[in-house]
C-alpha atoms as a PDB file:
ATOM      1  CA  UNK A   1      -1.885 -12.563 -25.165  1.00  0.00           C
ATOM      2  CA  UNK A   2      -1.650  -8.866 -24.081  1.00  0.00           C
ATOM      3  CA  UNK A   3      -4.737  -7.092 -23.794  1.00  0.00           C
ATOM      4  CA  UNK A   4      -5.092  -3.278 -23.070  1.00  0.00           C
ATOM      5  CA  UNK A   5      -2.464  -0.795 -21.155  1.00  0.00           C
ATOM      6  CA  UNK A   6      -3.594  -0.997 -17.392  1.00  0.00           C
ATOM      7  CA  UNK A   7      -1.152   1.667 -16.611  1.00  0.00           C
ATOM      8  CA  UNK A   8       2.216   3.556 -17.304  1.00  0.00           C
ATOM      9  CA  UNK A   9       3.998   3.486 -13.904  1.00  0.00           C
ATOM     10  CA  UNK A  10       6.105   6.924 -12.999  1.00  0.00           C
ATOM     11  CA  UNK A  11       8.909   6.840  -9.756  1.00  0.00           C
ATOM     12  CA  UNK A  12       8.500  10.312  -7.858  1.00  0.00           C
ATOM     13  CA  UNK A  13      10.614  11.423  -5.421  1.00  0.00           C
ATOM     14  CA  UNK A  14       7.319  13.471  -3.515  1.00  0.00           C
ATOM     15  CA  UNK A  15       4.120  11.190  -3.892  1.00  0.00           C
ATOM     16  CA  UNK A  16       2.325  14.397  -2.199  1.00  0.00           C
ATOM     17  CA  UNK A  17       3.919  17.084  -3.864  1.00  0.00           C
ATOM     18  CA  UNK A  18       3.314  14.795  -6.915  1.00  0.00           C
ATOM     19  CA  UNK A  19      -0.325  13.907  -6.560  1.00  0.00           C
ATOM     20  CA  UNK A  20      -0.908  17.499  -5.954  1.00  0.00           C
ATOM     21  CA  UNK A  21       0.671  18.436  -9.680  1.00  0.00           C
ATOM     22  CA  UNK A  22      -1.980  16.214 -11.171  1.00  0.00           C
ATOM     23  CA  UNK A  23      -4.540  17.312  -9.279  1.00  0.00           C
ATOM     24  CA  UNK A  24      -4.115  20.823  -9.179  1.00  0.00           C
ATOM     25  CA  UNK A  25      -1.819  21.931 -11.868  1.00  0.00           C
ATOM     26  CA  UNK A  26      -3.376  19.216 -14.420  1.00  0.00           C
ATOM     27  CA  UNK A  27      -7.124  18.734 -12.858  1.00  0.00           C
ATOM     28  CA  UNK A  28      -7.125  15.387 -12.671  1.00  0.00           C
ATOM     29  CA  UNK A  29      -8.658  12.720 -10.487  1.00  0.00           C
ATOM     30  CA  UNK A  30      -5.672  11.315  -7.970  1.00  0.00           C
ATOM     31  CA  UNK A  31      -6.388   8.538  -5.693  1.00  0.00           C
ATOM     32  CA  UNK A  32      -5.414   8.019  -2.253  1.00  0.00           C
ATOM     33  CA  UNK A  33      -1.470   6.632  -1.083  1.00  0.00           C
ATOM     34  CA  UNK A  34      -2.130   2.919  -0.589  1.00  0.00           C
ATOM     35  CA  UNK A  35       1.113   1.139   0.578  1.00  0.00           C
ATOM     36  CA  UNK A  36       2.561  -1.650  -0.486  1.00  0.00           C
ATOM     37  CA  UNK A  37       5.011  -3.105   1.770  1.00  0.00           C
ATOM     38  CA  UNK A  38       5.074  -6.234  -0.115  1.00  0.00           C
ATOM     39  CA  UNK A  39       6.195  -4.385  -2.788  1.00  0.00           C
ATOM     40  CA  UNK A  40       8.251  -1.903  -1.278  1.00  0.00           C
ATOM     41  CA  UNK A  41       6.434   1.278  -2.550  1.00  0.00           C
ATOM     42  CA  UNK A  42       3.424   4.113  -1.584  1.00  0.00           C
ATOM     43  CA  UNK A  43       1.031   4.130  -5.060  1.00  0.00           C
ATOM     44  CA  UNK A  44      -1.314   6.573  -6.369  1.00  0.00           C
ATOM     45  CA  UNK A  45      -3.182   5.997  -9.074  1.00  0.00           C
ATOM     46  CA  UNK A  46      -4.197   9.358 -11.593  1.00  0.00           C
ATOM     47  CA  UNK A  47      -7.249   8.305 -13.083  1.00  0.00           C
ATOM     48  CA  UNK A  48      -7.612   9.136 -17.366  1.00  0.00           C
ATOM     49  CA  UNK A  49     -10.423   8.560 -19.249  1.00  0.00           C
ATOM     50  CA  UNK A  50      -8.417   5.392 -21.489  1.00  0.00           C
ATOM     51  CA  UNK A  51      -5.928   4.287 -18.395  1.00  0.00           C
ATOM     52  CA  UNK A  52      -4.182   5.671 -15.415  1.00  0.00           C
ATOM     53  CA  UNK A  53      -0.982   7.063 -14.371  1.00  0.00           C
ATOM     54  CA  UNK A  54       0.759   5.198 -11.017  1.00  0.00           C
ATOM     55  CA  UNK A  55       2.705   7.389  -9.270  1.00  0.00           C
ATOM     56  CA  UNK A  56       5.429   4.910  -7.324  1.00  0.00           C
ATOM     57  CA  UNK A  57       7.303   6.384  -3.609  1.00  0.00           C
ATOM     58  CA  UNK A  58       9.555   4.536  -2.550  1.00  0.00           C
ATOM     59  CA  UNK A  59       8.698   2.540   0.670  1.00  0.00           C
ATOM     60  CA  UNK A  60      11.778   1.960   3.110  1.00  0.00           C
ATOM     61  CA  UNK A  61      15.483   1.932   1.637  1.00  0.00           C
ATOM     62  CA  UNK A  62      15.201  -1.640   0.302  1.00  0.00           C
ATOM     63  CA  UNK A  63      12.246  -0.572  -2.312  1.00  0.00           C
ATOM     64  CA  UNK A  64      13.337  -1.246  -6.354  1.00  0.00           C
ATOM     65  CA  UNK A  65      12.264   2.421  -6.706  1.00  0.00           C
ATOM     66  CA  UNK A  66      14.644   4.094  -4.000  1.00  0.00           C
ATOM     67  CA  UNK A  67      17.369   2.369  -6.469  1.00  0.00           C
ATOM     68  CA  UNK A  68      15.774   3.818  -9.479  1.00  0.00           C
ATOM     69  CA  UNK A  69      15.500   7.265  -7.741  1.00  0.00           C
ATOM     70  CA  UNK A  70      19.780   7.123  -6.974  1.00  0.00           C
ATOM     71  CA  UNK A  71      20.013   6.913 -10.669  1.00  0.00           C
ATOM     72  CA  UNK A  72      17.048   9.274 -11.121  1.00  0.00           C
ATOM     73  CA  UNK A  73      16.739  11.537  -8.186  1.00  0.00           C
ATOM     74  CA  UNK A  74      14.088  13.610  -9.794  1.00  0.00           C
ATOM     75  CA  UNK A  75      12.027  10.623 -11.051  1.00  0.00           C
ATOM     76  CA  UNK A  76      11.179   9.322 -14.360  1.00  0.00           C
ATOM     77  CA  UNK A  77       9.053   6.339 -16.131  1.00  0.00           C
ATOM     78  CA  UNK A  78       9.165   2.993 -14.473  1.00  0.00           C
ATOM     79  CA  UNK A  79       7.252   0.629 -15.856  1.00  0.00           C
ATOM     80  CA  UNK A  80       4.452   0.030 -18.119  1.00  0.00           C
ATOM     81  CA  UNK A  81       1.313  -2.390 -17.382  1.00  0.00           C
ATOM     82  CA  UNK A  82      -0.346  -4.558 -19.989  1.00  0.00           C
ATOM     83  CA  UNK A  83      -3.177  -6.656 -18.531  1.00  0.00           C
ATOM     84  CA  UNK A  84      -3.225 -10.522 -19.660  1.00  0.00           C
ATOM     85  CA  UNK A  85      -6.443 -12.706 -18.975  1.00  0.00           C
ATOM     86  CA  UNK A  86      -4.775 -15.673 -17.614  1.00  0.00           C
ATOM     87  CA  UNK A  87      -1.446 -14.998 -15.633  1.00  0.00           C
ATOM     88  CA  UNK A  88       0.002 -18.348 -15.654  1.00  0.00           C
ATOM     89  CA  UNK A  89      -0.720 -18.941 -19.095  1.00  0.00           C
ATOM     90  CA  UNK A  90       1.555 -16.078 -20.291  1.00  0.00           C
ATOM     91  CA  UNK A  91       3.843 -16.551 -17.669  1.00  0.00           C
ATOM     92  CA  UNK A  92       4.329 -20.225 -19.110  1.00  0.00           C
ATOM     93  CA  UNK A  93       4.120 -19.032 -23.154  1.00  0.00           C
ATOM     94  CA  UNK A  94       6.801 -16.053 -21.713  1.00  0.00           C
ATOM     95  CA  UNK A  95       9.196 -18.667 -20.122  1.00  0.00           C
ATOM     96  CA  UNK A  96       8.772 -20.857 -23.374  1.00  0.00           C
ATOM     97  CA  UNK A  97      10.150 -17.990 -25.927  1.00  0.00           C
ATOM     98  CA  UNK A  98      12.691 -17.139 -22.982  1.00  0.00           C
ATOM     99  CA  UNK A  99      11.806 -14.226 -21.512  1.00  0.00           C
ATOM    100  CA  UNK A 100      12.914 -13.753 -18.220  1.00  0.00           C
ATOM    101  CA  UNK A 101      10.011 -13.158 -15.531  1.00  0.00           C
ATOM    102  CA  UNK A 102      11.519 -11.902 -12.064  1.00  0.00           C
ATOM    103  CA  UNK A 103      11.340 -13.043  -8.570  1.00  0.00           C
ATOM    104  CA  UNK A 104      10.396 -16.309  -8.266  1.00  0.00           C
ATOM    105  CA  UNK A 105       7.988 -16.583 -10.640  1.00  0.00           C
ATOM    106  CA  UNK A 106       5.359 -16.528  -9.117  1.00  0.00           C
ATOM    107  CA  UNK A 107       2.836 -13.910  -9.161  1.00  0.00           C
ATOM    108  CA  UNK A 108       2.087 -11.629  -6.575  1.00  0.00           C
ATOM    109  CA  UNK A 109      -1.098  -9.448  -5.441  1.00  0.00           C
ATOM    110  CA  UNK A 110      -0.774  -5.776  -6.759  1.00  0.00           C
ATOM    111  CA  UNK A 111      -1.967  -2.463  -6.594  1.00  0.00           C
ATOM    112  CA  UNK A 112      -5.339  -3.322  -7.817  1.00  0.00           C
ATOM    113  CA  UNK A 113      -5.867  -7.102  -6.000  1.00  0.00           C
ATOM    114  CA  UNK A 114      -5.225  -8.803  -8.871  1.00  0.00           C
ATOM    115  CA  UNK A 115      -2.214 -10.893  -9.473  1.00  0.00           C
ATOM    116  CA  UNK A 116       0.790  -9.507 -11.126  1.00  0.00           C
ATOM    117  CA  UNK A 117       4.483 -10.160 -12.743  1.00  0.00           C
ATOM    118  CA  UNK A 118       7.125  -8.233 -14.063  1.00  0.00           C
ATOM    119  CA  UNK A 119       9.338  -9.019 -17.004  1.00  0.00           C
ATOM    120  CA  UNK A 120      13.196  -8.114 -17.303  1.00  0.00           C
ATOM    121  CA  UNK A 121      13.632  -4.969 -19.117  1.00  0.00           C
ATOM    122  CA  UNK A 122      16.386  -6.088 -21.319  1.00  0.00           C
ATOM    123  CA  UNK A 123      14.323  -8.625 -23.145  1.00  0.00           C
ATOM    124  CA  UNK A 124      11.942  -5.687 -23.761  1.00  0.00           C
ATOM    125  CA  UNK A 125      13.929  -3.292 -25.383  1.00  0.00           C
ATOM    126  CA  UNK A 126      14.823  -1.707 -21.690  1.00  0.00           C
ATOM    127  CA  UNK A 127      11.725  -1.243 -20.546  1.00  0.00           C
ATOM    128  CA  UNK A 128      10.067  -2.922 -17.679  1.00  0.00           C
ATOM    129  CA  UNK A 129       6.662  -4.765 -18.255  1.00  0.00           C
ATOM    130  CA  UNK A 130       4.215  -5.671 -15.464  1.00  0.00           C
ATOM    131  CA  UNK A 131       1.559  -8.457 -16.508  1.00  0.00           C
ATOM    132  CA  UNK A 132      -1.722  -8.425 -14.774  1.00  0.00           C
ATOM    133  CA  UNK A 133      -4.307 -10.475 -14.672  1.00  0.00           C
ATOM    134  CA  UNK A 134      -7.951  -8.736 -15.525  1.00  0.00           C
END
Protein backbone atom coordinates (compact mmCIF):
# COMPACT_ATOMS: atom_id res chain seq x y z
CA UNK A 1 0.00 0.00 0.00
CA UNK A 2 2.59 2.73 0.87
CA UNK A 3 4.73 3.80 -1.78
CA UNK A 4 7.72 6.26 -1.41
CA UNK A 5 8.30 9.16 1.42
CA UNK A 6 6.67 12.35 -0.20
CA UNK A 7 7.97 14.34 2.63
CA UNK A 8 9.07 14.67 6.38
CA UNK A 9 7.00 17.64 7.67
CA UNK A 10 8.99 20.11 10.32
CA UNK A 11 6.73 22.94 12.61
CA UNK A 12 8.91 26.27 12.71
CA UNK A 13 8.20 28.96 14.68
CA UNK A 14 9.87 31.58 11.68
CA UNK A 15 8.89 30.12 8.14
CA UNK A 16 11.28 33.13 6.87
CA UNK A 17 13.95 32.97 9.19
CA UNK A 18 13.56 29.19 8.51
CA UNK A 19 13.54 29.04 4.75
CA UNK A 20 16.46 31.29 4.87
CA UNK A 21 18.59 28.49 7.07
CA UNK A 22 18.04 26.09 4.22
CA UNK A 23 18.73 28.25 1.73
CA UNK A 24 21.57 30.03 2.87
CA UNK A 25 23.19 28.22 5.67
CA UNK A 26 22.45 24.67 3.91
CA UNK A 27 22.24 25.77 -0.02
CA UNK A 28 19.30 24.33 -0.76
CA UNK A 29 16.39 24.95 -3.08
CA UNK A 30 13.30 26.51 -0.80
CA UNK A 31 10.05 27.17 -2.37
CA UNK A 32 7.78 29.94 -1.97
CA UNK A 33 5.09 30.34 1.41
CA UNK A 34 1.86 28.99 -0.08
CA UNK A 35 -1.00 29.19 2.54
CA UNK A 36 -3.23 26.93 3.49
CA UNK A 37 -6.12 28.24 5.27
CA UNK A 38 -7.93 25.08 4.91
CA UNK A 39 -5.39 23.63 6.73
CA UNK A 40 -4.48 26.17 9.05
CA UNK A 41 -0.74 26.56 8.12
CA UNK A 42 1.97 28.74 5.68
CA UNK A 43 4.18 25.68 3.81
CA UNK A 44 7.45 25.68 2.22
CA UNK A 45 8.67 23.01 0.63
CA UNK A 46 12.95 22.41 0.67
CA UNK A 47 13.49 20.56 -2.32
CA UNK A 48 16.27 17.20 -1.95
CA UNK A 49 17.35 15.24 -4.56
CA UNK A 50 15.19 11.78 -3.00
CA UNK A 51 12.21 13.99 -1.22
CA UNK A 52 11.57 17.28 0.39
CA UNK A 53 11.49 18.90 3.65
CA UNK A 54 7.92 20.96 4.52
CA UNK A 55 8.50 23.57 6.65
CA UNK A 56 4.81 24.11 8.52
CA UNK A 57 3.89 28.10 10.18
CA UNK A 58 1.27 28.16 11.84
CA UNK A 59 -1.71 30.02 10.18
CA UNK A 60 -4.09 31.91 12.73
CA UNK A 61 -4.35 30.64 16.50
CA UNK A 62 -6.70 27.75 15.64
CA UNK A 63 -3.85 25.94 13.34
CA UNK A 64 -2.82 22.08 14.76
CA UNK A 65 0.73 23.53 14.54
CA UNK A 66 0.31 26.73 16.86
CA UNK A 67 -0.68 23.76 19.45
CA UNK A 68 2.34 21.80 18.59
CA UNK A 69 4.53 24.98 18.83
CA UNK A 70 3.00 25.62 22.85
CA UNK A 71 4.48 22.28 23.50
CA UNK A 72 7.43 22.99 21.18
CA UNK A 73 8.07 26.65 20.99
CA UNK A 74 11.24 26.21 19.06
CA UNK A 75 9.78 23.65 16.59
CA UNK A 76 10.41 20.11 15.92
CA UNK A 77 9.22 17.11 13.45
CA UNK A 78 5.57 16.96 12.64
CA UNK A 79 4.67 14.59 10.46
CA UNK A 80 5.90 12.29 7.91
CA UNK A 81 4.27 11.74 4.26
CA UNK A 82 4.04 8.40 2.53
CA UNK A 83 2.27 8.64 -0.84
CA UNK A 84 -0.48 5.80 -1.56
CA UNK A 85 -1.87 5.32 -5.23
CA UNK A 86 -5.43 5.10 -4.41
CA UNK A 87 -6.60 7.20 -1.30
CA UNK A 88 -9.79 5.58 -0.60
CA UNK A 89 -8.53 2.27 -0.99
CA UNK A 90 -6.10 2.62 1.97
CA UNK A 91 -8.28 4.72 3.76
CA UNK A 92 -10.86 1.69 3.64
CA UNK A 93 -7.92 -1.28 4.20
CA UNK A 94 -6.71 1.44 7.24
CA UNK A 95 -10.26 1.60 8.81
CA UNK A 96 -10.51 -2.31 8.35
CA UNK A 97 -7.23 -3.15 10.61
CA UNK A 98 -8.49 -0.14 12.88
CA UNK A 99 -6.48 2.54 12.46
CA UNK A 100 -7.87 5.67 13.21
CA UNK A 101 -7.90 8.28 10.18
CA UNK A 102 -8.80 11.94 11.47
CA UNK A 103 -11.35 14.46 10.62
CA UNK A 104 -14.04 13.15 8.97
CA UNK A 105 -12.58 10.91 6.88
CA UNK A 106 -12.59 12.25 4.15
CA UNK A 107 -9.72 13.44 2.27
CA UNK A 108 -8.79 16.79 1.69
CA UNK A 109 -6.68 18.80 -1.08
CA UNK A 110 -3.02 19.41 0.18
CA UNK A 111 0.02 21.14 -0.30
CA UNK A 112 0.68 19.62 -3.59
CA UNK A 113 -3.25 19.39 -5.13
CA UNK A 114 -3.52 16.06 -4.51
CA UNK A 115 -5.77 14.56 -1.95
CA UNK A 116 -4.56 13.81 1.46
CA UNK A 117 -5.27 12.11 5.11
CA UNK A 118 -3.67 11.91 8.24
CA UNK A 119 -3.52 8.97 10.59
CA UNK A 120 -3.56 9.18 14.56
CA UNK A 121 -0.15 9.10 15.88
CA UNK A 122 -0.76 6.66 18.59
CA UNK A 123 -1.57 3.82 16.29
CA UNK A 124 1.80 4.67 14.68
CA UNK A 125 4.10 4.42 17.31
CA UNK A 126 3.52 8.43 18.05
CA UNK A 127 4.15 9.62 15.00
CA UNK A 128 1.80 11.31 12.67
CA UNK A 129 1.34 9.89 9.06
CA UNK A 130 -0.13 11.88 6.14
CA UNK A 131 -1.36 9.60 3.11
CA UNK A 132 -1.33 11.10 -0.28
CA UNK A 133 -2.49 10.18 -3.23
CA UNK A 134 0.29 10.23 -6.29
Amino acid sequence: MLGRINHVALAVPDIAAASRAYRETLGATVSAPQALPEHGVTVVFVELPNGKVELLEPLGEASPIAAFLAKSPDGGMHHICYEVADILAARDHLLTAGARVLGNGEPKIGAHGKPVLFLHPKDFFGTLIELEQV
